[in-house]
Protein backbone atom coordinates (compact mmCIF):
# COMPACT_ATOMS: atom_id res chain seq x y z
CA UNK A 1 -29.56 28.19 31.94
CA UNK A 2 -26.12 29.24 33.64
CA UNK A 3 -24.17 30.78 31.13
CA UNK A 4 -21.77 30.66 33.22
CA UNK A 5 -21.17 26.96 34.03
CA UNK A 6 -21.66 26.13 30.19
CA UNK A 7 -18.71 28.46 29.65
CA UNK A 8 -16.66 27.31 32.19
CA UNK A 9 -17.20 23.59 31.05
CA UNK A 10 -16.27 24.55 26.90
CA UNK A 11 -12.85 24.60 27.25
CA UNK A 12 -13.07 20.92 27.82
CA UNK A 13 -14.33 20.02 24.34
CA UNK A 14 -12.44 22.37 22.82
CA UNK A 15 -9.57 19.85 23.20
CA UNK A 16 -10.88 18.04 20.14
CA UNK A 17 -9.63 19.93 17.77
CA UNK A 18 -5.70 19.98 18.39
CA UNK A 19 -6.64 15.77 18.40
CA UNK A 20 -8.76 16.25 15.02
CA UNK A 21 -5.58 18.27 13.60
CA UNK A 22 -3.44 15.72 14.74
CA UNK A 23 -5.11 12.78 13.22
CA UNK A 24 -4.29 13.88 9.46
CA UNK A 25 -1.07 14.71 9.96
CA UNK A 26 0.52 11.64 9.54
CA UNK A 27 -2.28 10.53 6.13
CA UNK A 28 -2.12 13.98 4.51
CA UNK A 29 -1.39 12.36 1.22
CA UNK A 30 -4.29 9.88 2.02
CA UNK A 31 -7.31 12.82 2.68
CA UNK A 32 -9.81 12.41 0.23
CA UNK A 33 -10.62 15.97 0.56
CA UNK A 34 -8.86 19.08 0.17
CA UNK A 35 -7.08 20.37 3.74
CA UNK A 36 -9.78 23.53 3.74
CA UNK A 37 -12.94 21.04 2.99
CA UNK A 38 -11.47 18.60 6.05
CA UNK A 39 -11.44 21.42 8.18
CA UNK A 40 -14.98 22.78 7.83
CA UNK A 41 -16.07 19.16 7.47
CA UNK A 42 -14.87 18.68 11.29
CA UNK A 43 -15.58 21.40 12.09
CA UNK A 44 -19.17 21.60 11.09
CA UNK A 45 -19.21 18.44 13.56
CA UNK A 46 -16.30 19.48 16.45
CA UNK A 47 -17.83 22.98 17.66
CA UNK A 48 -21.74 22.64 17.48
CA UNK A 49 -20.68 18.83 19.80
CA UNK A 50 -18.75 21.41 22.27
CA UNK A 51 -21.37 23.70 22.38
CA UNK A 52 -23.90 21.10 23.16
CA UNK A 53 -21.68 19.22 25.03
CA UNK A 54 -21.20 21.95 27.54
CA UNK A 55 -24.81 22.54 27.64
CA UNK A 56 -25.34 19.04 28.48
CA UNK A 57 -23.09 19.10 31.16
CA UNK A 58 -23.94 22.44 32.61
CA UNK A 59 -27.77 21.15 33.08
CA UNK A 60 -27.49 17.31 33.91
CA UNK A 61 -24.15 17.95 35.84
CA UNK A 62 -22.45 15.12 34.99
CA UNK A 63 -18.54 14.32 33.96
CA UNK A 64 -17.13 15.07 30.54
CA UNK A 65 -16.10 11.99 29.83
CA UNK A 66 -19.53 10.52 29.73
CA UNK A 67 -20.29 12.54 26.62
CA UNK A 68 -16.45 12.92 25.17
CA UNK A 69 -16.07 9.31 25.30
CA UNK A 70 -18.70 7.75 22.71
CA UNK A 71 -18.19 11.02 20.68
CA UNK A 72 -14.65 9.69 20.32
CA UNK A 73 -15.52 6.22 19.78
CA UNK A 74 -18.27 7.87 17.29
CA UNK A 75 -16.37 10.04 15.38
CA UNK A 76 -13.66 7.17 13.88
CA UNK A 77 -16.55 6.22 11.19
CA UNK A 78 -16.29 10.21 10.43
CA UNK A 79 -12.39 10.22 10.26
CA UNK A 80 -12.45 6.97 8.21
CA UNK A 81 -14.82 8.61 5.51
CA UNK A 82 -12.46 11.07 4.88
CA UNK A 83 -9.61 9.08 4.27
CA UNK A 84 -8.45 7.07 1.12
CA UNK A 85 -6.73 4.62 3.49
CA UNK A 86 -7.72 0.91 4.88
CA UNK A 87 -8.90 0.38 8.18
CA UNK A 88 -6.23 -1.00 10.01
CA UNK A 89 -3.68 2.20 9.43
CA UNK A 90 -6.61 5.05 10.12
CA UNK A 91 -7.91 2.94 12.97
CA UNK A 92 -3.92 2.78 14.50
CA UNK A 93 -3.45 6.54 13.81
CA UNK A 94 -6.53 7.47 15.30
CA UNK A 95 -5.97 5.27 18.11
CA UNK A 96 -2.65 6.87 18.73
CA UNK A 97 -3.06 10.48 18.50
CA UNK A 98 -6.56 9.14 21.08
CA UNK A 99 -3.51 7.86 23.69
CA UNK A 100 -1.27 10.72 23.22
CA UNK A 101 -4.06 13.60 23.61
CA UNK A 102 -5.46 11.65 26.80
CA UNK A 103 -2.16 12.68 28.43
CA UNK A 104 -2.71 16.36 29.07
CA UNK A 105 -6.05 15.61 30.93
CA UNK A 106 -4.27 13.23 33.29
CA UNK A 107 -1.33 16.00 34.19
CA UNK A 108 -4.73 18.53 34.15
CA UNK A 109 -5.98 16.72 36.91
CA UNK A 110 -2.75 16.77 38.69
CA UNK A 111 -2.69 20.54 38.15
CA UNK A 112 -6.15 20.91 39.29
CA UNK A 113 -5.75 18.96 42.37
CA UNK A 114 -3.00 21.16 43.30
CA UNK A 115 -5.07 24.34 42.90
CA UNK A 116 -8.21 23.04 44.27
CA UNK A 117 -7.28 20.03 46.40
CA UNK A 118 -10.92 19.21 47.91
CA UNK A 119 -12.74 18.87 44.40
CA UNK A 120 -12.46 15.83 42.06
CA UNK A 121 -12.93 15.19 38.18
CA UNK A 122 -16.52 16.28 37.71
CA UNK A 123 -16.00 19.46 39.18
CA UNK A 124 -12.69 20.51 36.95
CA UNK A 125 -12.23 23.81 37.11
CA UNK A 126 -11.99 26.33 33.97
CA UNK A 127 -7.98 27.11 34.92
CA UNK A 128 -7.02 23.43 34.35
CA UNK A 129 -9.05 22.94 31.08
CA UNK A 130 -7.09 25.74 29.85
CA UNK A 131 -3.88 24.09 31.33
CA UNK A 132 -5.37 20.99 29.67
CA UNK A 133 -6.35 22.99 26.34
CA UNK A 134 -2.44 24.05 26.14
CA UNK A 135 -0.67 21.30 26.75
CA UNK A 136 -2.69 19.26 23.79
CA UNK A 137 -2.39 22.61 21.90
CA UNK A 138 1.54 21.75 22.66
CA UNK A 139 1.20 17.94 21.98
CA UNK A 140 -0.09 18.68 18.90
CA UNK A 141 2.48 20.97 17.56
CA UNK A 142 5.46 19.14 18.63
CA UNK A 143 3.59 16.22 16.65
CA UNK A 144 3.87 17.95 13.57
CA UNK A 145 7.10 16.98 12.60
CA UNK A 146 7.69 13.36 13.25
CA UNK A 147 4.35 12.42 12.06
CA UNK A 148 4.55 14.30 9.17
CA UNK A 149 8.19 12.73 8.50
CA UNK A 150 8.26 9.32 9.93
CA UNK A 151 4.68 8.09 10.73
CA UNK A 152 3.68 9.38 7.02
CA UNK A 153 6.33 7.13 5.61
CA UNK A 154 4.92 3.98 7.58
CA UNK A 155 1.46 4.91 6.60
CA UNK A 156 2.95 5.04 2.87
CA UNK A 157 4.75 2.03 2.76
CA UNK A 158 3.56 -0.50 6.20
CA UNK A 159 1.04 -2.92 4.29
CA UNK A 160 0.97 -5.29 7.18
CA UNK A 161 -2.52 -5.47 8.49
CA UNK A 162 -1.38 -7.50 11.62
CA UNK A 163 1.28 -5.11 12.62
CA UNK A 164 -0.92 -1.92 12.42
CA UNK A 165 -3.34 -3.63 14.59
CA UNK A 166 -1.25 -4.53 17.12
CA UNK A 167 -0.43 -1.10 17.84
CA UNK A 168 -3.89 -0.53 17.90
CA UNK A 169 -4.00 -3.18 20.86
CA UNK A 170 -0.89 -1.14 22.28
CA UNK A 171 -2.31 2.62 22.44
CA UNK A 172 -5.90 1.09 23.86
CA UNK A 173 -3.97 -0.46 26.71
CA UNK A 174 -2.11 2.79 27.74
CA UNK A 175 -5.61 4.51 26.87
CA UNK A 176 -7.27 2.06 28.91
CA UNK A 177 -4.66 2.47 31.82
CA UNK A 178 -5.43 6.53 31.88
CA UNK A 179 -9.34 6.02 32.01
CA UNK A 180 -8.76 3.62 35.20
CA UNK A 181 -6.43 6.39 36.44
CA UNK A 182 -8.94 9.00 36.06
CA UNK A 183 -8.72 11.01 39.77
CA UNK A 184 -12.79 11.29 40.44
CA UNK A 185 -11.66 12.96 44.22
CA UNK A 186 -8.23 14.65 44.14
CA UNK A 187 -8.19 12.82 47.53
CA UNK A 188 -6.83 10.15 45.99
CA UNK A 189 -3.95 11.75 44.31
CA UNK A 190 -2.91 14.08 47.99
CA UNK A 191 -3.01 10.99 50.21
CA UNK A 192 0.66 11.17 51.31
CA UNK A 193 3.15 10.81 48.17
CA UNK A 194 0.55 10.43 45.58
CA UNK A 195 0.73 13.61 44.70
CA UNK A 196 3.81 13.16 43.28
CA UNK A 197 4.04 9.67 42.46
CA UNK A 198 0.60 10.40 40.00
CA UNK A 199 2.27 12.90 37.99
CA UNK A 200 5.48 11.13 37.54
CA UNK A 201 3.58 7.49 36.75
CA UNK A 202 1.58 9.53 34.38
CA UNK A 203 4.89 11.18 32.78
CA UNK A 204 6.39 7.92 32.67
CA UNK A 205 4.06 6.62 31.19
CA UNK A 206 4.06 8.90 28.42
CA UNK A 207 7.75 8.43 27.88
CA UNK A 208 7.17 4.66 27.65
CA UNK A 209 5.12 5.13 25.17
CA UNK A 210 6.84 7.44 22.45
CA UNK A 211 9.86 4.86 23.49
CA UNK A 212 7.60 2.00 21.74
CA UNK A 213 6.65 4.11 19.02
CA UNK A 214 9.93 4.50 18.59
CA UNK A 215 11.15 1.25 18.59
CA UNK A 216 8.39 0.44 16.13
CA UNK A 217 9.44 2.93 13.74
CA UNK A 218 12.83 1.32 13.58
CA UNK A 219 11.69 -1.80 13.55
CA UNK A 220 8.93 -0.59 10.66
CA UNK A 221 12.58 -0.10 8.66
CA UNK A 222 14.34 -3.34 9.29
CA UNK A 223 10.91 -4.51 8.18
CA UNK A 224 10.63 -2.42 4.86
CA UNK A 225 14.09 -2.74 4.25
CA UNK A 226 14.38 -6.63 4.31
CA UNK A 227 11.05 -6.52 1.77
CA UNK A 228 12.96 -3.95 -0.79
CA UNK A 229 15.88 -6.31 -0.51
CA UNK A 230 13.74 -9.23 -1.01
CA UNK A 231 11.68 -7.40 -3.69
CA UNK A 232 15.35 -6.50 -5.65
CA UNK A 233 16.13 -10.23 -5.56
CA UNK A 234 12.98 -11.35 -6.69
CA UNK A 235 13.83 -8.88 -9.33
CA UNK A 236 16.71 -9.96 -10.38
CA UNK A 237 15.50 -13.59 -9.89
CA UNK A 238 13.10 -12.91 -12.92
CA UNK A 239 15.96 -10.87 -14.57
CA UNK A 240 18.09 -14.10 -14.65
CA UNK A 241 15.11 -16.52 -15.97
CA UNK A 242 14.46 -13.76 -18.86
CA UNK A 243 18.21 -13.95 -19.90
CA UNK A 244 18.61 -17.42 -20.05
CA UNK A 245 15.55 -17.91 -21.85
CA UNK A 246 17.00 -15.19 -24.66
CA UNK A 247 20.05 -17.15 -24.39
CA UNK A 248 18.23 -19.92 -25.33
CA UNK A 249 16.18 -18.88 -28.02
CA UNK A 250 19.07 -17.11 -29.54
CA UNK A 251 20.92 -20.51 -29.83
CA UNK A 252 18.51 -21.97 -31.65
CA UNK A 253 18.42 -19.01 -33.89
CA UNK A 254 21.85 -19.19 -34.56
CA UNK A 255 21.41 -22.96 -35.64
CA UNK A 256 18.38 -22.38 -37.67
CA UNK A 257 20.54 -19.56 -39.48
CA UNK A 258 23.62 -22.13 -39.68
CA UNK A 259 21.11 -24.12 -41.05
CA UNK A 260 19.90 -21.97 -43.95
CA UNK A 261 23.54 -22.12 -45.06
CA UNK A 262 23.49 -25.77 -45.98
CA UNK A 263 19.88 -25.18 -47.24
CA UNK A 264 21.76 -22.69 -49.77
CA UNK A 265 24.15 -25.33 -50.51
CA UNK A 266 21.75 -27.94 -51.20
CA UNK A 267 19.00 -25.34 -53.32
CA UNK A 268 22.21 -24.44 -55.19
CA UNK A 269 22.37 -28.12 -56.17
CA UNK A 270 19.41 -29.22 -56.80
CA UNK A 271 19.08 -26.02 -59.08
CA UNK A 272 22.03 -27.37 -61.24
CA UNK A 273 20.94 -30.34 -61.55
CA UNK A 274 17.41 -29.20 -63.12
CA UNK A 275 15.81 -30.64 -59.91
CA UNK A 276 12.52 -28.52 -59.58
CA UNK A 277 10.75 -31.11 -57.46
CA UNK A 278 13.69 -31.14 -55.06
CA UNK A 279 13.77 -27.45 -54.79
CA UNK A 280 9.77 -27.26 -54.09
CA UNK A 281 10.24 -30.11 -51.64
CA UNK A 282 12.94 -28.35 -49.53
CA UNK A 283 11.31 -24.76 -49.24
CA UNK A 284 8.41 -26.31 -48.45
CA UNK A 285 9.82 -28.19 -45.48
CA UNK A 286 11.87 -24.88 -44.62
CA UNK A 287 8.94 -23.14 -45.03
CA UNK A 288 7.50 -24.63 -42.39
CA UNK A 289 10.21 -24.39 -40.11
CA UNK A 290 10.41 -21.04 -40.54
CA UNK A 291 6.58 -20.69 -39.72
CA UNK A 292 6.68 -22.83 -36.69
CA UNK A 293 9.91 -20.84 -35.63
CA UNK A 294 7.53 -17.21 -35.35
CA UNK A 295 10.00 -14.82 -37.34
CA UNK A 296 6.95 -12.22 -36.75
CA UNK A 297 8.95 -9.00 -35.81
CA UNK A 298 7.57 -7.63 -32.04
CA UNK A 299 9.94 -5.11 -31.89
CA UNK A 300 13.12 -3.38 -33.14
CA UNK A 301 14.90 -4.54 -30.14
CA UNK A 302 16.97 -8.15 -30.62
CA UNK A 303 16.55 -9.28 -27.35
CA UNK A 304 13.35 -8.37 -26.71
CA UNK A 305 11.51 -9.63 -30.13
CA UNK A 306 13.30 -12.99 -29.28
CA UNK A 307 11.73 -13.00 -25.57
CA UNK A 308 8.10 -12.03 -27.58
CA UNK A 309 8.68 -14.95 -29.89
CA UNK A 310 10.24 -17.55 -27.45
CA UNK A 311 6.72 -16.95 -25.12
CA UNK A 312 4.46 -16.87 -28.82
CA UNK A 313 5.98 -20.20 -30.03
CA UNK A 314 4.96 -21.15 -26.28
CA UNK A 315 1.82 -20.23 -26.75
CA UNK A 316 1.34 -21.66 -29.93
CA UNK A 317 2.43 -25.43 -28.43
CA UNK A 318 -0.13 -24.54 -25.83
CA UNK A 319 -2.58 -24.23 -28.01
CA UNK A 320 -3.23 -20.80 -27.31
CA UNK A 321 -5.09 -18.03 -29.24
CA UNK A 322 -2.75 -14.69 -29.14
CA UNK A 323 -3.36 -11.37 -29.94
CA UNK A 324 -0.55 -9.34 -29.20
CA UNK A 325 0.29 -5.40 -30.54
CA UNK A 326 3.65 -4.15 -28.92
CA UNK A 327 4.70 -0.71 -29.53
CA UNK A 328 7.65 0.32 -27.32
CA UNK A 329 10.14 3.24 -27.87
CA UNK A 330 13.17 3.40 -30.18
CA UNK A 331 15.49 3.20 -29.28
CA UNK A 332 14.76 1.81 -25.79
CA UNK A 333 14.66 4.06 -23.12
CA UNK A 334 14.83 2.28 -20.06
CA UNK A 335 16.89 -0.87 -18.70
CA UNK A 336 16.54 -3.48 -20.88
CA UNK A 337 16.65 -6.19 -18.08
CA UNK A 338 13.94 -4.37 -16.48
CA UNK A 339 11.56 -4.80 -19.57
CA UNK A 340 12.38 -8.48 -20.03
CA UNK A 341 11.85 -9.14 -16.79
CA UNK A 342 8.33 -7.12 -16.79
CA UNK A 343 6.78 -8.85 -20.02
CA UNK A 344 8.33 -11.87 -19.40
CA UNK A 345 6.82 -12.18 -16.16
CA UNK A 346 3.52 -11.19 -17.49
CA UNK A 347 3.40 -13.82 -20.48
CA UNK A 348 4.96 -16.16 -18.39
CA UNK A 349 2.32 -15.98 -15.86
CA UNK A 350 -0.76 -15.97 -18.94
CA UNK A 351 0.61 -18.75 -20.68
CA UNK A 352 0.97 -20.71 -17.49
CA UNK A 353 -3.00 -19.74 -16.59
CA UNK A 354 -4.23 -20.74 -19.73
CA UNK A 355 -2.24 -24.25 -19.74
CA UNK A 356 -4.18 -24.83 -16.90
CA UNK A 357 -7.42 -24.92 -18.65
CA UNK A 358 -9.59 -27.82 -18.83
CA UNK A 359 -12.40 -26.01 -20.74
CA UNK A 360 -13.35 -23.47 -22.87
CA UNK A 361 -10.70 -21.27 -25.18
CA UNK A 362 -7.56 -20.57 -24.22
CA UNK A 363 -6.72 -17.04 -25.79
CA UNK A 364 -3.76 -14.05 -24.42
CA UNK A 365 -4.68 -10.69 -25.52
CA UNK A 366 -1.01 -8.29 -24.77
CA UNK A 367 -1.20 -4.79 -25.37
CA UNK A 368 1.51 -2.01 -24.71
CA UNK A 369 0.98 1.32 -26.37
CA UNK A 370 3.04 4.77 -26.00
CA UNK A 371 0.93 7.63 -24.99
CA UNK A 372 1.66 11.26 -24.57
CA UNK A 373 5.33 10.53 -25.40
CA UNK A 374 6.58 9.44 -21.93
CA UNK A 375 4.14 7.12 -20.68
CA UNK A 376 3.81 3.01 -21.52
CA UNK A 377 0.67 1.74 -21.19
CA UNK A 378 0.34 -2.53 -20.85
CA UNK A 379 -2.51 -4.14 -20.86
CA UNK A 380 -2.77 -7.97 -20.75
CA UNK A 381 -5.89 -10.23 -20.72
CA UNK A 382 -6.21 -13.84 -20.59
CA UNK A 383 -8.51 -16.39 -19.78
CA UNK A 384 -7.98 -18.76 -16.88
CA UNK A 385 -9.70 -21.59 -14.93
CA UNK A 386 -11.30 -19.14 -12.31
CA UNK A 387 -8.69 -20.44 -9.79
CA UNK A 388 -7.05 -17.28 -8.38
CA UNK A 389 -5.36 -17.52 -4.82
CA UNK A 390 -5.36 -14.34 -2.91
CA UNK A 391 -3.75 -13.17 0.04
CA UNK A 392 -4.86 -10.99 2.90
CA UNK A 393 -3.31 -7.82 1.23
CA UNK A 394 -5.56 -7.58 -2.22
CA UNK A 395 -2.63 -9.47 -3.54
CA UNK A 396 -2.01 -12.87 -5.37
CA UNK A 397 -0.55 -15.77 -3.88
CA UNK A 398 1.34 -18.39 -6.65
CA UNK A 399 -0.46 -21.33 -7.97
CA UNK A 400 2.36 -23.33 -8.51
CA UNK A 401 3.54 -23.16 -5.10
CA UNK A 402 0.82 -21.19 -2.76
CA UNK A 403 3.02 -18.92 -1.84
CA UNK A 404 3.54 -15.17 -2.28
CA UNK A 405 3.91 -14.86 -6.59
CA UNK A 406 7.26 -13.99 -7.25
CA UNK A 407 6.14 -12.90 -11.05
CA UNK A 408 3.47 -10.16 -10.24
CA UNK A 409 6.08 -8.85 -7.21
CA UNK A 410 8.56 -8.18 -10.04
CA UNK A 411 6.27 -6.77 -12.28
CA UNK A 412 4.86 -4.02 -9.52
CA UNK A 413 8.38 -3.71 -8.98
CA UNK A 414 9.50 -2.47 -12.08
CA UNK A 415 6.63 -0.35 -12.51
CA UNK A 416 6.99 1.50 -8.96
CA UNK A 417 11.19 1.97 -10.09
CA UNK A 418 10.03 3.71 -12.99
CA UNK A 419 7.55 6.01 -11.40
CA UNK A 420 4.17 3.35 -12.84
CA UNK A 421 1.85 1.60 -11.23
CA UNK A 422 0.30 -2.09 -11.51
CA UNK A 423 -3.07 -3.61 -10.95
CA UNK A 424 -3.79 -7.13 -10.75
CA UNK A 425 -7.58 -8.13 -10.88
CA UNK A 426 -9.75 -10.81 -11.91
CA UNK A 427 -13.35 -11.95 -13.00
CA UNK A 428 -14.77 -15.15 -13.42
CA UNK A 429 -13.24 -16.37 -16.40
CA UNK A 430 -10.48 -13.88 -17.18
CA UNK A 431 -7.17 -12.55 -15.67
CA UNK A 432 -6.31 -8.42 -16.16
CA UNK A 433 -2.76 -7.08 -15.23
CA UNK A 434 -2.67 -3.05 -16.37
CA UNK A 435 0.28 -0.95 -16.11
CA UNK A 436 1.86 1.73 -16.93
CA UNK A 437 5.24 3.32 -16.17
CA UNK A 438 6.97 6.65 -17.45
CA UNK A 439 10.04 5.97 -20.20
C-alpha cells in the first residue's frame, strides 16, 4: 500500500467534520444527546470513513466524490437519529450546511488549477485539500453565530412543513449546480478567461445564496410575526366570548337574587297567615330553581365560578355526565382573562364534542390541581364521536367550520405566555387536552 498517496488523499475527508459541526449548530436545543456523546457518536463514524476512504482511493484510484457523495447522502439517517426534530427542518439544515461546505471545494479546484494547471479533479493535490480543509474550517466558524442566533430561532418557531422543504429544493439546486461544475481537467477552467470567470461564478454564487437565506430569514419574521398577531387576536377573540358569557350568567344571577327578595316577601306572608302548605309549595319550587341554577361553588373567584357553572348548567341541558375538581390559587395569580379564556375554551370545546354524540355516554371529566406551589396542572377528558379533523402539523382543525380551531390555538396560547405547555390527543372514543403552566 502507498502510505503515501493514502495520506495525501485524507485531508479530503477530513472536511466532514467542520460540515458535521456545522449541522448542530443551528438544533442545539433539539440534540437528543449531550454535545460530548454527539461528538464521539460522529466521530466514531467520521474518522474510521476517512481513513478508509483514503485507502479506497489510494488503491482503486478513483475521485473522492464517488465515495464522499453516498456517505453524505448516507449519513442524513445518522444526523436525523440524533435529533429531537421532524424531518423537514433537519433535512433543510442538513441540506444547507451540504450547499455551503460544497463551496470551498469548488474555489479548491480553482486554487489547484492555478498551482498545477495540467491535472484535473481526481488528481487534487494535498496543498489544495488543505486550502479546501481551511476554508470549510473558516465557513464553519463564521457560521457559528448566525446559525446559532437566527437559524436556531426558525428551527424553534418555523412549523411550516412546506416552507422548510422548499429550501430544501433551493440548497439541492445550488448543490446540484456545483457537482455539474465540478472541473475534472483544469483545462477547462484555463481556456482563455475561465480562469477567472470560474472563481467569480462560483463566488457569486455563494453570495446569491446567503442573499436568499437572508431574505428567508426576514421573510421567516413577517411570517411568525403575522401568526403571533393572529394568535393574540384569536386570544382575545376567546377573551371577549368568555366575558360576555360571565356577563350573561351574572344577569341572570342578579335576577334570580332580585327574585329571592319577593320570595321573602311572599314566605313572610304566607307565614302570617298560618299558610304551611303555601310555604312548602314555594321552597319547593325555589328549591328547584336553585338546583337547576348549579350554586355548586368551583372556586373562590366570582367570575370564574360563574364561567364553571354557566358551562355545568350547559352540560347538564346536554345531558352530560360531569366530573369536575378545580383547585386554583387564592387569590389568583395570573390574568384573569387569560384563565377564562383557557377553561372556557376547553369546556366549550368538550361540551360541544359530546353534543355531537349519537351513541353511547356522554360524560366531561375536568381536572386542574396545584403542584409544587407554582405549577397548574389541567387535565380534561371527554368522550366524543371519534370524529377528530387533523391538520398536517399534529394539530386540530375545527369541526364546526374545518378550519384551523380557534379554541385549542388560544388554549396553547395561554399556556406558552405563562411558560406551560399543551397537548391535544385523541383515541377512539375519547378526547385528552393536558396542560400545565407556571402561576
Amino acid at each position: 500500500m502507498d502510505t503515501e498517496k493514502w495520506l495525501s488523499v485524507l485531508p479530503q475527508f477530513l472536511v466532514l467534520i467542520p460540515t458535521a459541526v456545522s449541522c448542530y449548530y443551528p438544533v442545539k436545543k433539539h440534540m437528543k444527546y449531550s454535545v460530548g456523546k454527539t461528538a464521539l457518536l460522529c466521530s466514531s463514524v467520521i474518522i474510521p470513513f476517512a481513513v478508509f476512504g483514503s485507502l479506497a482511493v489510494s488503491v482503486l484510484k478513483i475521485g473522492a466524490g464517488l465515495i464522499l457523495l453516498p456517505f453524505i447522502a448516507a449519513a442524513f439517517f445518522l444526523y436525523r437519529k440524533t435529533l429531537n426534530t421532524d424531518l423537514p427542518r433537519s433535512l433543510s439544515v442538513y441540506m444547507g450546511v451540504c450547499t455551503a461546505q460544497s463551496f470551498p471545494a469548488q474555489f479548491a479546484y480553482a486554487f489547484d488549477a492555478f498551482i498545477n494547471p495540467t491535472s484535473g479533479a481526481l488528481d487534487f493535490s494535498l496543498e489544495a485539500q488543505f486550502f479546501q480543509l481551511g476554508l470549510s474550517c473558516f465557513l464553519s466558524v463564521t457560521a457559528y453565530y448566525p446559525s446559532r442566533k437566527y437559524a436556531a430561532k426558525m428551527i424553534d418557531r418555523m412549523n411550516s412543513a412546506k416552507i422548510w422543504y422548499s429550501t430544501c429544493a433551493l440548497s439541492f439546486i445550488f448543490l446540484f449546480a456545483n457537482i455539474m461544475a465540478t472541473p475534472f481537467s483544469y483545462r477547462t477552467i484555463l481556456a482563455g478567461r475561465m480562469y477567472y470567470l470560474f472563481p467569480l461564478f462560483e463566488f457569486f454564487m455563494l453570495a446569491v445564496l446567503m442573499i436568499i437565506y437572508v431574505f428567508f430569514y426576514q421573510a421567516a419574521v413577517i411570517i411568525l410575526e403575522r401568526a403571533e398577531l393572529d394568535k393574540r387576536s384569536q386570544l382575545l377573540e376567546m377573551q371577549s366570548s368568555r366575558l360576555y358569557e360571565l356577563r350573561e350568567y351574572m344577569k341572570q344571577t342578579q335576577r334570580l337574587r332580585h327574585d329571592f327578595r319577593q320570595s321573602v316577601h311572599i314566605l313572610s306572608s304566607l307565614a302570617e297567615e298560618g299558610n304551611l302548605d303555601g310555604v312548602r309549595s314555594h321552597l319547593s319550587e325555589y328549591e328547584q330553581r336553585i338546583s337547576r341554577s348549579g350554586y355548586a361553588e368551583f372556586c373562590s373567584n366570582a367570575s370564574l365560578d360563574a364561567l364553571f357553572r354557566y358551562y355545568y348548567e350547559t352540560a347538564e341541558e346536554e345531558g352530560i355526565r360531569t366530573d369536575w375538581k378545580i383547585e386554583l390559587p387564592e387569590p389568583l395569580t395570573v390574568s384573569e382573562l387569560d384563565m377564562a379564556a383557557l377553561f372556557g375554551n376547553i369546556m366549550e370545546n368538550a361540551i360541544h364534542a359530546c353534543s355531537e354524540q349519537t351513541e353511547g355516554e356522554k360524560y366531561f371529566s375536568l381536572t386542574s390541581e396545584l403542584r409544587r406551589g407554582n405549577s397548574l396542572y389541567v387535565v380534561s377528558t371527554n368522550s366524543f364521536n371519534g370524529k377528530a379533523l387533523k391538520n398536517g402539523e399534529g394539530g386540530y382543525r375545527s369541526t364546526k367550520h374545518g378550519g384551523q380551531g380557534t379554541g385549542l390555538a388560544s388554549v396553547f396560547a395561554v399556556a406558552e405566555k405563562y411558560g406551560g405547555s399543551a397537548r391535544a390527543h385523541n383515541s377512539e372514543k375519547e378526547f385528552f387536552v393536558d396542560l400545565v403552566i407556571k402561576i
